[in-house]
Protein backbone atom coordinates (compact mmCIF):
# COMPACT_ATOMS: atom_id res chain seq x y z
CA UNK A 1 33.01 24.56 17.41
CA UNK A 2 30.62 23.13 15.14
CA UNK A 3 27.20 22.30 15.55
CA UNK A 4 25.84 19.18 14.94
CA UNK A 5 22.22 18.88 13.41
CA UNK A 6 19.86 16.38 15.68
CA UNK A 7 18.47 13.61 13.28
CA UNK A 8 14.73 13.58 14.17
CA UNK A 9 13.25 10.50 15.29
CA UNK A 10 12.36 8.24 12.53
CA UNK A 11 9.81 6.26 14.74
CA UNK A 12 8.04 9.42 15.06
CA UNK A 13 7.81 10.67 11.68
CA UNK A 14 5.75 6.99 11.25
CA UNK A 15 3.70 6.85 13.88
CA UNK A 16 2.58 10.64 12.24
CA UNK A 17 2.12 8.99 8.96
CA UNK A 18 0.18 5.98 10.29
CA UNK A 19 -2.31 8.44 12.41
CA UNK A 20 -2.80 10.46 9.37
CA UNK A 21 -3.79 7.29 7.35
CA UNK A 22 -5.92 6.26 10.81
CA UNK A 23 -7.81 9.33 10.56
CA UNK A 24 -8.71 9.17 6.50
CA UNK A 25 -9.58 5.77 7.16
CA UNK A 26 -12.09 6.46 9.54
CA UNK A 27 -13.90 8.91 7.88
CA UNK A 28 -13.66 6.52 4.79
CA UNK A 29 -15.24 4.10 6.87
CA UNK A 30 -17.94 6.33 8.53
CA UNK A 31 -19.08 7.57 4.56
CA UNK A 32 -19.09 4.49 2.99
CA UNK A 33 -22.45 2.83 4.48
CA UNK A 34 -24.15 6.84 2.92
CA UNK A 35 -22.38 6.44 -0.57
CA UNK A 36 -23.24 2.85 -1.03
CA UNK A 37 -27.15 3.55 0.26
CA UNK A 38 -27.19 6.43 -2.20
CA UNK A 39 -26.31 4.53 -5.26
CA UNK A 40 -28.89 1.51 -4.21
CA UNK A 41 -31.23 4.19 -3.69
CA UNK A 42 -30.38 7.33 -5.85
CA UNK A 43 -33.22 9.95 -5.61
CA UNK A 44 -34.99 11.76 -8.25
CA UNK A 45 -32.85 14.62 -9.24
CA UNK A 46 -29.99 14.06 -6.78
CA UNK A 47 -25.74 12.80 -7.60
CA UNK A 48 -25.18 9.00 -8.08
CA UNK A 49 -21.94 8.37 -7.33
CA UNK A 50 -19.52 7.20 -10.10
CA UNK A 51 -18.81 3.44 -10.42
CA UNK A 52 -15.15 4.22 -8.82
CA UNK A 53 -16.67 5.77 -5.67
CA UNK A 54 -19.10 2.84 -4.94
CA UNK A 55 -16.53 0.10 -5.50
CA UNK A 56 -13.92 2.34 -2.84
CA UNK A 57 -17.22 2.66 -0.49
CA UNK A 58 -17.83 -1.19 -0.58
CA UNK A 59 -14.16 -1.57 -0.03
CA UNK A 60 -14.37 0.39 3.10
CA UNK A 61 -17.23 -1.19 3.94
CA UNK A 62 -15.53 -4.99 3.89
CA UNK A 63 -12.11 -4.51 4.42
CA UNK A 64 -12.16 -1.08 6.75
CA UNK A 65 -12.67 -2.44 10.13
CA UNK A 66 -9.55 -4.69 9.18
CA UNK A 67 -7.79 -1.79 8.28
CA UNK A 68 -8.40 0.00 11.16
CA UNK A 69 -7.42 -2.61 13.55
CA UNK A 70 -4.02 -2.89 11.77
CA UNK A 71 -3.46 0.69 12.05
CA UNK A 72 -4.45 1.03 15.63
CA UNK A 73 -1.54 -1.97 16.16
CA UNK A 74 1.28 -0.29 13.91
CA UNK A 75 0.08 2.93 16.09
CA UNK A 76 0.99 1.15 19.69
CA UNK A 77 4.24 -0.60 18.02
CA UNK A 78 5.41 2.66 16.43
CA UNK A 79 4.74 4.90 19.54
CA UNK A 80 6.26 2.32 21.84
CA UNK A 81 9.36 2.14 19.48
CA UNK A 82 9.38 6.41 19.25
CA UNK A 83 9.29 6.27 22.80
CA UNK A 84 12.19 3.86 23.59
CA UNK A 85 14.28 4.93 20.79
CA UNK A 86 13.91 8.63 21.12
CA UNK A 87 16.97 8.63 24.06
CA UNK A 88 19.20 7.62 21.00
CA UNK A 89 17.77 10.37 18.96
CA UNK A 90 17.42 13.07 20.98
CA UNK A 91 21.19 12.64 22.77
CA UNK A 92 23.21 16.05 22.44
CA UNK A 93 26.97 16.08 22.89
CA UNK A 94 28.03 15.72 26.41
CA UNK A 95 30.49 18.01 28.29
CA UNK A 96 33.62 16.74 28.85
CA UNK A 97 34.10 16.66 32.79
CA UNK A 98 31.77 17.13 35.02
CA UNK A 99 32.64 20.68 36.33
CA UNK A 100 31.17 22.07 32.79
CA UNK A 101 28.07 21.22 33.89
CA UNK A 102 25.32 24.10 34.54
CA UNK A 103 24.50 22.24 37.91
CA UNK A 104 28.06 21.78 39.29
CA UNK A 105 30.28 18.56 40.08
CA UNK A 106 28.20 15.80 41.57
């Protein structure tokens, strides 16, 4: 008898992906408004931030809250899709006749 090796559920592996990117983005977000304050401000004897940090922080800063509202959809499309398709994914070989299953003939 050989055993067959369950394909995982490629839904899920996206919607892990997509939360990861939710979660950077977010904090990208939340730091951006402190980077770009710094370098309009800088104090005596403290970091400016490079050129390539304030142009990612005013990125953020304009495009993030688009950003995260496209993640937070392909998050609820992905998870709804992981959910309906995991059935197909998650199916094991099925007994023959009914009186190999663990619960008896129905």
């Amino acid at each position: 008898m050989s055993t067959r090796r369950k394909m995982p559920n490629v839904f899920y592996v996206l919607l892990m992906v997509v939360s990861t990117a939710f979660v950077f983005t977010c904090f990208c977000y939340l730091i951006a408004p402190t980077i770009v304050d710094t370098a309009a401000n800088p104090r005596p004897g403290g970091n400016v931030p490079s050129p390539g940090a304030i142009a990612a922080a005013r990125w953020f800063d304009d495009w993030g809250t688009t950003l995260l509202a496209g993640q937070v959809v392909a998050m609820i499309v992905l998870g709804s899709v992981a959910m309906l398709a995991d059935p197909w994914f998650s199916r094991e070989d099925q007994p023959a006749s009914d009186s190999a299953r663990p619960d008896g003939p129905r």
